[in-house]
C-alpha atoms as a PDB file:
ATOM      1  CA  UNK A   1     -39.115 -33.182  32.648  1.00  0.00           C
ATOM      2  CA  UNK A   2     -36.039 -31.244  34.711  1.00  0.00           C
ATOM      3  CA  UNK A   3     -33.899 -34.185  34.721  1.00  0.00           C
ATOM      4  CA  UNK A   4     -34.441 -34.936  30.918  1.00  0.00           C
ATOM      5  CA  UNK A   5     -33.995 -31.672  29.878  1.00  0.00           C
ATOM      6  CA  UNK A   6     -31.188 -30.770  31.727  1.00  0.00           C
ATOM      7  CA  UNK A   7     -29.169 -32.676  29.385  1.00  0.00           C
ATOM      8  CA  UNK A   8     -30.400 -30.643  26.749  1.00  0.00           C
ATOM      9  CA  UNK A   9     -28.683 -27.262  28.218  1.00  0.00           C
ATOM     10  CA  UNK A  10     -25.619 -29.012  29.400  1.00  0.00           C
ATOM     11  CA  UNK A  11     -24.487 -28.595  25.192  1.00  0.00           C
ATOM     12  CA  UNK A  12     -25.760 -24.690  25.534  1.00  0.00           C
ATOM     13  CA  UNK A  13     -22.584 -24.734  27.699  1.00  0.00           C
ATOM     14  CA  UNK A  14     -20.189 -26.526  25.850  1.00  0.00           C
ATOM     15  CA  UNK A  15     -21.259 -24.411  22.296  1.00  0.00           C
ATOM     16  CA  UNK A  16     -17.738 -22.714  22.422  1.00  0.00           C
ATOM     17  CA  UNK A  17     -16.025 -26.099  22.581  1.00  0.00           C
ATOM     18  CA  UNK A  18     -18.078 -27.216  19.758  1.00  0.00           C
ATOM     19  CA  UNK A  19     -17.161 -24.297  17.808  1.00  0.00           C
ATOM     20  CA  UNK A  20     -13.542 -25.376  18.614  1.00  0.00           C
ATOM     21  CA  UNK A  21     -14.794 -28.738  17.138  1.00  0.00           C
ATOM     22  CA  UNK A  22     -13.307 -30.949  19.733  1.00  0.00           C
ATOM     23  CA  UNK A  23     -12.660 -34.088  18.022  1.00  0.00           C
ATOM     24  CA  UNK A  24     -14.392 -36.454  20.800  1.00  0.00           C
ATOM     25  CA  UNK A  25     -17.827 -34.189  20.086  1.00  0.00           C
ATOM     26  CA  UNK A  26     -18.682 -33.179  16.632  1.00  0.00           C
ATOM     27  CA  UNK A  27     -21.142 -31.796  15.229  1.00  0.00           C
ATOM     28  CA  UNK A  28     -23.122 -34.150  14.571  1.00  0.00           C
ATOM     29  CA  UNK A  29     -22.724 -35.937  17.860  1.00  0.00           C
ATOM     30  CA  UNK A  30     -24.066 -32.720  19.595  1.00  0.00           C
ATOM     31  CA  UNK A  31     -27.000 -32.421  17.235  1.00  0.00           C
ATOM     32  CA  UNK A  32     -27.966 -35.552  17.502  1.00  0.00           C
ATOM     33  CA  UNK A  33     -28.106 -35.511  21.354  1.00  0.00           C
ATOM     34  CA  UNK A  34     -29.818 -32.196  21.409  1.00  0.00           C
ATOM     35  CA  UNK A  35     -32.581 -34.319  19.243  1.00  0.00           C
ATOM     36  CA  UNK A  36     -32.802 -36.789  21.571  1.00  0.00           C
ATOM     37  CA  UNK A  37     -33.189 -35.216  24.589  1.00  0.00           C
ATOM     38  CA  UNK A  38     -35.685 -32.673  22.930  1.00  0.00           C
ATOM     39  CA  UNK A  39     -37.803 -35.874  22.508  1.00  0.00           C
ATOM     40  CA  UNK A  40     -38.006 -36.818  25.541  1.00  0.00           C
ATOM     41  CA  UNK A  41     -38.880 -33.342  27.365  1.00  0.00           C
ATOM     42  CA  UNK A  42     -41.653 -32.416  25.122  1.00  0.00           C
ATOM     43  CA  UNK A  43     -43.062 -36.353  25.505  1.00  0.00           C
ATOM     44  CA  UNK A  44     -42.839 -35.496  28.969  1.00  0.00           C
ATOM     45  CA  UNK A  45     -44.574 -32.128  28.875  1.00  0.00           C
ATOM     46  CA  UNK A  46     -47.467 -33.899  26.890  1.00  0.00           C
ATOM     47  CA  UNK A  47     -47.460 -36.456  29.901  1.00  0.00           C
ATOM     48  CA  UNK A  48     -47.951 -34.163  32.653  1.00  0.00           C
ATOM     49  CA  UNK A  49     -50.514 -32.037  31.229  1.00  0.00           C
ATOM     50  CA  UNK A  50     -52.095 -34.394  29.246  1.00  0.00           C
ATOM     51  CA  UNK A  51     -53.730 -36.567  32.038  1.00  0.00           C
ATOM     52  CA  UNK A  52     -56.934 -35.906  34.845  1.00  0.00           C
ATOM     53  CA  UNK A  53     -55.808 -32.431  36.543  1.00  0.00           C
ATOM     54  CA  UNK A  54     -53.298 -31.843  34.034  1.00  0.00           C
ATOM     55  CA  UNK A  55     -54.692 -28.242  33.850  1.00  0.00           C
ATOM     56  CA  UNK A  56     -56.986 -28.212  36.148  1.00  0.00           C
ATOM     57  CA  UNK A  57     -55.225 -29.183  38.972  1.00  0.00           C
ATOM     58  CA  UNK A  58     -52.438 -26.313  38.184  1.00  0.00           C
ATOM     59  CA  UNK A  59     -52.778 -23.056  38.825  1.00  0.00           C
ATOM     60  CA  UNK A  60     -49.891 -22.199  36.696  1.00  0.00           C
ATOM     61  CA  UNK A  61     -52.076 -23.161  33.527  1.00  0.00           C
ATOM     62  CA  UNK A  62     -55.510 -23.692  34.665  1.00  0.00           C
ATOM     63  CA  UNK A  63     -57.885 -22.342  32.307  1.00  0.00           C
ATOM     64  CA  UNK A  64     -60.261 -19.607  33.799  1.00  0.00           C
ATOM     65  CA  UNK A  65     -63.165 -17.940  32.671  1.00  0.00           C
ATOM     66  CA  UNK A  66     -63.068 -14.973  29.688  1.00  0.00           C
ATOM     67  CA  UNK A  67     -62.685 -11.891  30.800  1.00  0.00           C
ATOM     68  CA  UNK A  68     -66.050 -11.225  29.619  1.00  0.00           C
ATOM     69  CA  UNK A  69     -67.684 -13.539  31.518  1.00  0.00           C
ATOM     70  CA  UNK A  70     -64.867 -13.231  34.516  1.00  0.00           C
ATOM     71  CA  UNK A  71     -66.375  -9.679  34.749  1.00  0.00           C
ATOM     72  CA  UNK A  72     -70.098 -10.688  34.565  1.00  0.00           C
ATOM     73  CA  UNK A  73     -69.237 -13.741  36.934  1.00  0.00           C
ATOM     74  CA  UNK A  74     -71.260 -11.990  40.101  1.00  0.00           C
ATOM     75  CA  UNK A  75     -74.134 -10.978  38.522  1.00  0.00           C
ATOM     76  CA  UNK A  76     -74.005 -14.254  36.529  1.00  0.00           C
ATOM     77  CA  UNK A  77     -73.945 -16.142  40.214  1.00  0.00           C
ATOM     78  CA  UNK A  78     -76.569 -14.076  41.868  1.00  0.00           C
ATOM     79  CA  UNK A  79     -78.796 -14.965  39.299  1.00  0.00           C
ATOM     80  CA  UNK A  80     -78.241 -18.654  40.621  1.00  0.00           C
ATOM     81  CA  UNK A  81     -75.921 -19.915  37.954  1.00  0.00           C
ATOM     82  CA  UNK A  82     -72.770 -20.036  39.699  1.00  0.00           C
ATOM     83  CA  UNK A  83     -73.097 -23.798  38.969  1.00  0.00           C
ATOM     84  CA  UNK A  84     -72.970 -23.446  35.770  1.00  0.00           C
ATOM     85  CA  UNK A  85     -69.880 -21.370  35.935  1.00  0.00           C
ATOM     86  CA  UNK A  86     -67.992 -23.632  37.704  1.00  0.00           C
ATOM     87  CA  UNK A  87     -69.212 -26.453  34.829  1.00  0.00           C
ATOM     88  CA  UNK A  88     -67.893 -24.216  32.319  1.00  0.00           C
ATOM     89  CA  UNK A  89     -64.480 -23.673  34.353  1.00  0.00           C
ATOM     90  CA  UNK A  90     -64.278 -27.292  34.374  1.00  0.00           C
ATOM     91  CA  UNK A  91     -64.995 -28.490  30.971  1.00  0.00           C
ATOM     92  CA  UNK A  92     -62.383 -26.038  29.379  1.00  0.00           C
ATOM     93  CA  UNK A  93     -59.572 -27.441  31.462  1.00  0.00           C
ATOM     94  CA  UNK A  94     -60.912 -31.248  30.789  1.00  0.00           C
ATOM     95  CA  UNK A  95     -60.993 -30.216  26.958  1.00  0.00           C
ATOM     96  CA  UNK A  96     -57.684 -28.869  27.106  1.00  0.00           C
ATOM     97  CA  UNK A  97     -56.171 -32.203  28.995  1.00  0.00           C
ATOM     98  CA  UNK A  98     -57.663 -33.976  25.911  1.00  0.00           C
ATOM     99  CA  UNK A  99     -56.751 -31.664  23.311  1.00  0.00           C
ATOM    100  CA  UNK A 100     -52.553 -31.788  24.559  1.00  0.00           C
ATOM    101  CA  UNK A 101     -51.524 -35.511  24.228  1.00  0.00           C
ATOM    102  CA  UNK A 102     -52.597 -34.392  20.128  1.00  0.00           C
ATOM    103  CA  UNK A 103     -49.206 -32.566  20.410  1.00  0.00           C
ATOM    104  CA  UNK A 104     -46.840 -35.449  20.980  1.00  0.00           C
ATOM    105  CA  UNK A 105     -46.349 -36.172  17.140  1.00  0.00           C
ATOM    106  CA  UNK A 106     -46.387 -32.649  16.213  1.00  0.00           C
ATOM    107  CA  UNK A 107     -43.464 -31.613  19.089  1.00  0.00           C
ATOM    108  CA  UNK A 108     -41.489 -34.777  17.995  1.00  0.00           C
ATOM    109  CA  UNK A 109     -42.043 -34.253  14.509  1.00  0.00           C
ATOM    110  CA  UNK A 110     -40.281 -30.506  14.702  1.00  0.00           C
ATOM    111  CA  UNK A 111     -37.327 -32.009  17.082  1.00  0.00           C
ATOM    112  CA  UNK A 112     -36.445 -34.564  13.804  1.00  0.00           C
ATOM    113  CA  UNK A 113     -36.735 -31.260  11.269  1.00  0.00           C
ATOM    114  CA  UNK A 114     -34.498 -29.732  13.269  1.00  0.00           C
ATOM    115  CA  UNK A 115     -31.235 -28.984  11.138  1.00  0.00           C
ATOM    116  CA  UNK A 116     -27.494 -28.352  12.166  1.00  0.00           C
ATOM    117  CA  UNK A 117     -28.539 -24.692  12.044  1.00  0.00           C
ATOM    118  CA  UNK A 118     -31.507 -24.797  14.174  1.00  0.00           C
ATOM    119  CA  UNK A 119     -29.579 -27.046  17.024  1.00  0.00           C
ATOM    120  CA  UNK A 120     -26.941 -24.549  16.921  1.00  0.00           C
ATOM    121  CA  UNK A 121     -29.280 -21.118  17.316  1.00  0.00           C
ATOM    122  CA  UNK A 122     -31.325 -23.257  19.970  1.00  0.00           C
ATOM    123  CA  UNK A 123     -27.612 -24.156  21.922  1.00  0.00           C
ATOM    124  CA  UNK A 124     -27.047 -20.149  22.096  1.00  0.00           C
ATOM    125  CA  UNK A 125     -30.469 -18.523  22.238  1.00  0.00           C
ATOM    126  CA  UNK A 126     -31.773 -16.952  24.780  1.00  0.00           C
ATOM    127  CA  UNK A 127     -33.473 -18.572  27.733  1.00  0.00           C
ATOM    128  CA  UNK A 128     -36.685 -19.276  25.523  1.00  0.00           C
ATOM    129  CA  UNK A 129     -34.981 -20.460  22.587  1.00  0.00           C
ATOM    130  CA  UNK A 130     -36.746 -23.873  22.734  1.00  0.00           C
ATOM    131  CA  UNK A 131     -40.122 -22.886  23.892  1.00  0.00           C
ATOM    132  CA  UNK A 132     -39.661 -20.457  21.075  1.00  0.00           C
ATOM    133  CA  UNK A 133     -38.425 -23.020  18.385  1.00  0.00           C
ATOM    134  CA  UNK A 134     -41.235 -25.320  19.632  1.00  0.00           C
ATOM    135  CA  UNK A 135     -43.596 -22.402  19.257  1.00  0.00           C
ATOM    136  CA  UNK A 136     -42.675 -21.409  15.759  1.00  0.00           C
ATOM    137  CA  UNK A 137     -43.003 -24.998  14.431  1.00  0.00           C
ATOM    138  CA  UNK A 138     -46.139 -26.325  15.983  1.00  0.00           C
ATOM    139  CA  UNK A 139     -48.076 -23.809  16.806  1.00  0.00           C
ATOM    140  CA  UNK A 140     -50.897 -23.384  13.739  1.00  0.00           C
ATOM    141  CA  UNK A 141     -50.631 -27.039  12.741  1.00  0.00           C
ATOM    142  CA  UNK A 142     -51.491 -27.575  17.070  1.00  0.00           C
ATOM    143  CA  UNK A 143     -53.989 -25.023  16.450  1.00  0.00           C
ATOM    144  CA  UNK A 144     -56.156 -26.885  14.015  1.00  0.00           C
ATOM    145  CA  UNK A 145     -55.600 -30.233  16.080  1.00  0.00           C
ATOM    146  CA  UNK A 146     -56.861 -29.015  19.087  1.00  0.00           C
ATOM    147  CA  UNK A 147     -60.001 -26.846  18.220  1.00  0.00           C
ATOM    148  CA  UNK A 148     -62.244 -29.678  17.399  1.00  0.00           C
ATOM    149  CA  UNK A 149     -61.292 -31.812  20.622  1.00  0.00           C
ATOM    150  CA  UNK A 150     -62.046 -28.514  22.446  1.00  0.00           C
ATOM    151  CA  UNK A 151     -65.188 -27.689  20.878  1.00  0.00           C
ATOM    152  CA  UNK A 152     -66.420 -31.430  21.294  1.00  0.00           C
ATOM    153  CA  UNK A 153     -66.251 -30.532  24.934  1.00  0.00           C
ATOM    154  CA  UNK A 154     -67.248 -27.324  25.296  1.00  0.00           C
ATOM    155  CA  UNK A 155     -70.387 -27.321  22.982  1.00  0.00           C
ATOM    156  CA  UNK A 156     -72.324 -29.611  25.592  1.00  0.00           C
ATOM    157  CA  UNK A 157     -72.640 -26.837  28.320  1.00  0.00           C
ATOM    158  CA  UNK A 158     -75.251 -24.477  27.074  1.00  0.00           C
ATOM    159  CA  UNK A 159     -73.423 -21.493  29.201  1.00  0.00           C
ATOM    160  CA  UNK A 160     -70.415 -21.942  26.225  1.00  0.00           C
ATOM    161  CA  UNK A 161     -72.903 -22.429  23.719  1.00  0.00           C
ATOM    162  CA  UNK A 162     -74.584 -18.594  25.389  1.00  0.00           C
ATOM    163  CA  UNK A 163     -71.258 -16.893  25.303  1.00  0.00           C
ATOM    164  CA  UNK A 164     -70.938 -17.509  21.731  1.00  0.00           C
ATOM    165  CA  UNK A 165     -73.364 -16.419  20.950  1.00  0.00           C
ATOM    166  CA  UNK A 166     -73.355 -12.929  23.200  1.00  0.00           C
ATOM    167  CA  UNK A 167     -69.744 -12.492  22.307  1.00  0.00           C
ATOM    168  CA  UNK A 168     -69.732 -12.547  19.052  1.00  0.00           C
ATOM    169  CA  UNK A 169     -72.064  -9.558  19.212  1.00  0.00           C
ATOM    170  CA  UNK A 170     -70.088  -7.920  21.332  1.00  0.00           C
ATOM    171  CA  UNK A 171     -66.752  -8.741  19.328  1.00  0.00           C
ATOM    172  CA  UNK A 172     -68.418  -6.968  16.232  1.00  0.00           C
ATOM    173  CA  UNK A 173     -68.650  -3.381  18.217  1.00  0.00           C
ATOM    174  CA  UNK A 174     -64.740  -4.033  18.903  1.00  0.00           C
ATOM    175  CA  UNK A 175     -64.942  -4.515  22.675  1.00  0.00           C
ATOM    176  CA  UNK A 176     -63.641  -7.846  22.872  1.00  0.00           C
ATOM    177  CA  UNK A 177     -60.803  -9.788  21.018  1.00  0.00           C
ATOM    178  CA  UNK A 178     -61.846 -11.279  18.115  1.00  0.00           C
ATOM    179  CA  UNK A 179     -59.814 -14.367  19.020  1.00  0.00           C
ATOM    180  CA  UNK A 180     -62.408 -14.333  22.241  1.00  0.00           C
ATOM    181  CA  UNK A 181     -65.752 -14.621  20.786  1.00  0.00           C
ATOM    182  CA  UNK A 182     -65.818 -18.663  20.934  1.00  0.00           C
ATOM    183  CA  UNK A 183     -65.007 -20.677  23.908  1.00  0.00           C
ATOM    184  CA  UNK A 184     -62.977 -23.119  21.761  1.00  0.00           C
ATOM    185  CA  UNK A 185     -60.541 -20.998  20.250  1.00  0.00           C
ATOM    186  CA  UNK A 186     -60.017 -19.363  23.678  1.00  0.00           C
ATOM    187  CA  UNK A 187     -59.753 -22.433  25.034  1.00  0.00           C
ATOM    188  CA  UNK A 188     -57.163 -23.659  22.287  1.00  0.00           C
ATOM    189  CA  UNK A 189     -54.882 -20.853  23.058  1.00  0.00           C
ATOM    190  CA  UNK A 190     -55.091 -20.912  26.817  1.00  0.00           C
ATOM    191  CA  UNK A 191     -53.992 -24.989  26.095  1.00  0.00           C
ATOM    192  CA  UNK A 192     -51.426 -23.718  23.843  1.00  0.00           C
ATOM    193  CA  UNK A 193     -49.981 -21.399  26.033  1.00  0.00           C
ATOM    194  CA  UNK A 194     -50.094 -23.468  28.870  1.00  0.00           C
ATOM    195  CA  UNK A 195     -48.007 -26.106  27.299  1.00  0.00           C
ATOM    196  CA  UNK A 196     -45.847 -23.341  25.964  1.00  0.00           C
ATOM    197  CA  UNK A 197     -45.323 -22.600  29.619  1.00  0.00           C
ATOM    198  CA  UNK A 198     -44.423 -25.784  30.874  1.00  0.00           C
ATOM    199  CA  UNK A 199     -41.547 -25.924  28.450  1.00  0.00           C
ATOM    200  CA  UNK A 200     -40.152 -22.721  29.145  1.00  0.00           C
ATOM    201  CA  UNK A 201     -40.373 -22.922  33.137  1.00  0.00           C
ATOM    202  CA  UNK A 202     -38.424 -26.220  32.546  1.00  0.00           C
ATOM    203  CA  UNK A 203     -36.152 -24.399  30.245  1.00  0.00           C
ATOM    204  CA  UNK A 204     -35.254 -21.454  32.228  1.00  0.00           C
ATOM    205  CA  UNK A 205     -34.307 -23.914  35.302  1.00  0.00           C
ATOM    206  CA  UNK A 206     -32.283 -26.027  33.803  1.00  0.00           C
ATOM    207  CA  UNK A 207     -30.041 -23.113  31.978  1.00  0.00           C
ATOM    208  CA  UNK A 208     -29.897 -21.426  35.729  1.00  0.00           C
ATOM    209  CA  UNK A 209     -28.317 -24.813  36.590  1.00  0.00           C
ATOM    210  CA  UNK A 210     -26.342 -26.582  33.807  1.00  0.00           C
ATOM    211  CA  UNK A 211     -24.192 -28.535  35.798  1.00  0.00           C
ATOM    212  CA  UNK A 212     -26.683 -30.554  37.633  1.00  0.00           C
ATOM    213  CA  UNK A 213     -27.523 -32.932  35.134  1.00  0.00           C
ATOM    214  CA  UNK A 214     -26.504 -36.324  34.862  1.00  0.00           C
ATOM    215  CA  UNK A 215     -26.990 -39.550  32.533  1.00  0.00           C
ATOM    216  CA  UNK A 216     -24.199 -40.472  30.000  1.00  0.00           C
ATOM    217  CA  UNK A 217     -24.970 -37.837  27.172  1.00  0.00           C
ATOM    218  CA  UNK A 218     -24.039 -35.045  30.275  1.00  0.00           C
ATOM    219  CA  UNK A 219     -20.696 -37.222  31.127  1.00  0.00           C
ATOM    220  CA  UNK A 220     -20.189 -37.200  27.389  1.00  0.00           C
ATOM    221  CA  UNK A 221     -20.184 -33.328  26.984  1.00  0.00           C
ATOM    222  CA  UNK A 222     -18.547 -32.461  30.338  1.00  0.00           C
ATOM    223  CA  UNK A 223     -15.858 -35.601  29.520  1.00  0.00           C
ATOM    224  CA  UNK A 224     -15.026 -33.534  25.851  1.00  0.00           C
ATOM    225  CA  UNK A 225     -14.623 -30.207  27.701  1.00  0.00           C
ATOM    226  CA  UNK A 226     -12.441 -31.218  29.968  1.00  0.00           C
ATOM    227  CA  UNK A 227      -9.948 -32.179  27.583  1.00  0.00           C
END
């Protein structure tokens, strides 16, 4: 995903030039190539979270227990159901690696919606202006695309089906987020987050180091500076 979107922050340095509306890069031009490579990062972040271990296999976005149950977890295994734990661990990172490749249309959908005006406060954000433009656009519709994928996979463990159960109890005396009190919809936004994440890692290296990118839309932008 670095080398892809690289050429995405190679026009957050040439924004001044395009304001000078060099006559080799217009407007349009930059958009357009902004677009494109926007594409092709978030296709990628879908691709490398999307798969066996996507989540799972990461500890930068591997799901782990609620807190609730994080704080119960050694009574909870001294009663001999540390297995069960571990199932539970397991299934909400497995529903979550089904739940992202749902995000593909929705991520590409909000890179074609994006107008002049939205390139151009994207170009000269801050370091999260695309995880944040991403975020904006996708995240409620993502939202109700991913709970039912989660829930189809959480719903067979009876632990989850336990914790709903106690939590929502416990949500109604205020001690626990409401957003909490079902496995699927903490699931969701641990998914959401996580893929959130991705992007803006990716982001925030590739605006540290501009000028390493390469491919012909870079050589186009550097090409129209130097002149």
């Amino acid at each position: 995903m670095r080398s892809i979107l690289r050429a995405v922050l190679m026009f957050a340095v040439c924004v001044p030039a395009w304001a000078a509306g060099l006559d080799n890069l217009t407007t349009t031009e930059a958009a357009g190539g902004l677009k494109e490579a926007l594409t092709q990062g978030a296709s990628r972040a879908v691709e490398l979270l999307g798969r066996d271990g996507g989540f799972l296999g990461n500890p930068k976005v591997r799901i782990p227990l609620p807190s609730a149950l994080e704080q119960a977890e050694p009574l909870i295994r001294m009663a001999g159901r540390g297995k069960d734990l571990d199932a539970l661990v397991t299934s909400m990172n497995r529903a979550a690696e089904a739940a992202v490749p749902e995000a593909k249309t929705l991520l590409v959908g909000a890179v074609r919606q994006m107008g002049v005006e939205d390139a151009k406060r994207v170009l000269t954000g801050g370091d999260d202006s695309v995880t944040a433009y991403f975020r904006d656009k996708t995240q409620a519709a993502l939202t109700d695309r991913f709970l039912p994928i989660v829930k189809k996979h959480t719903e067979q463990l009876a632990l989850a089906g336990q914790y709903n159960r106690l939590a929502s109890q416990v949500a109604s005396f205020g001690v626990m987020k409401p957003e909490d009190a079902q496995i699927e919809n903490y699931v969701t936004r641990k998914a959401l987050d996580g893929l959130y994440l991705m992007i803006a890692e990716e982001e925030r290296a590739i605006r540290a180091d501009p000028l390493s990118a390469g491919g012909a839309l870079a050589k186009k932008v550097f090409g129209a500076l130097g002149r």
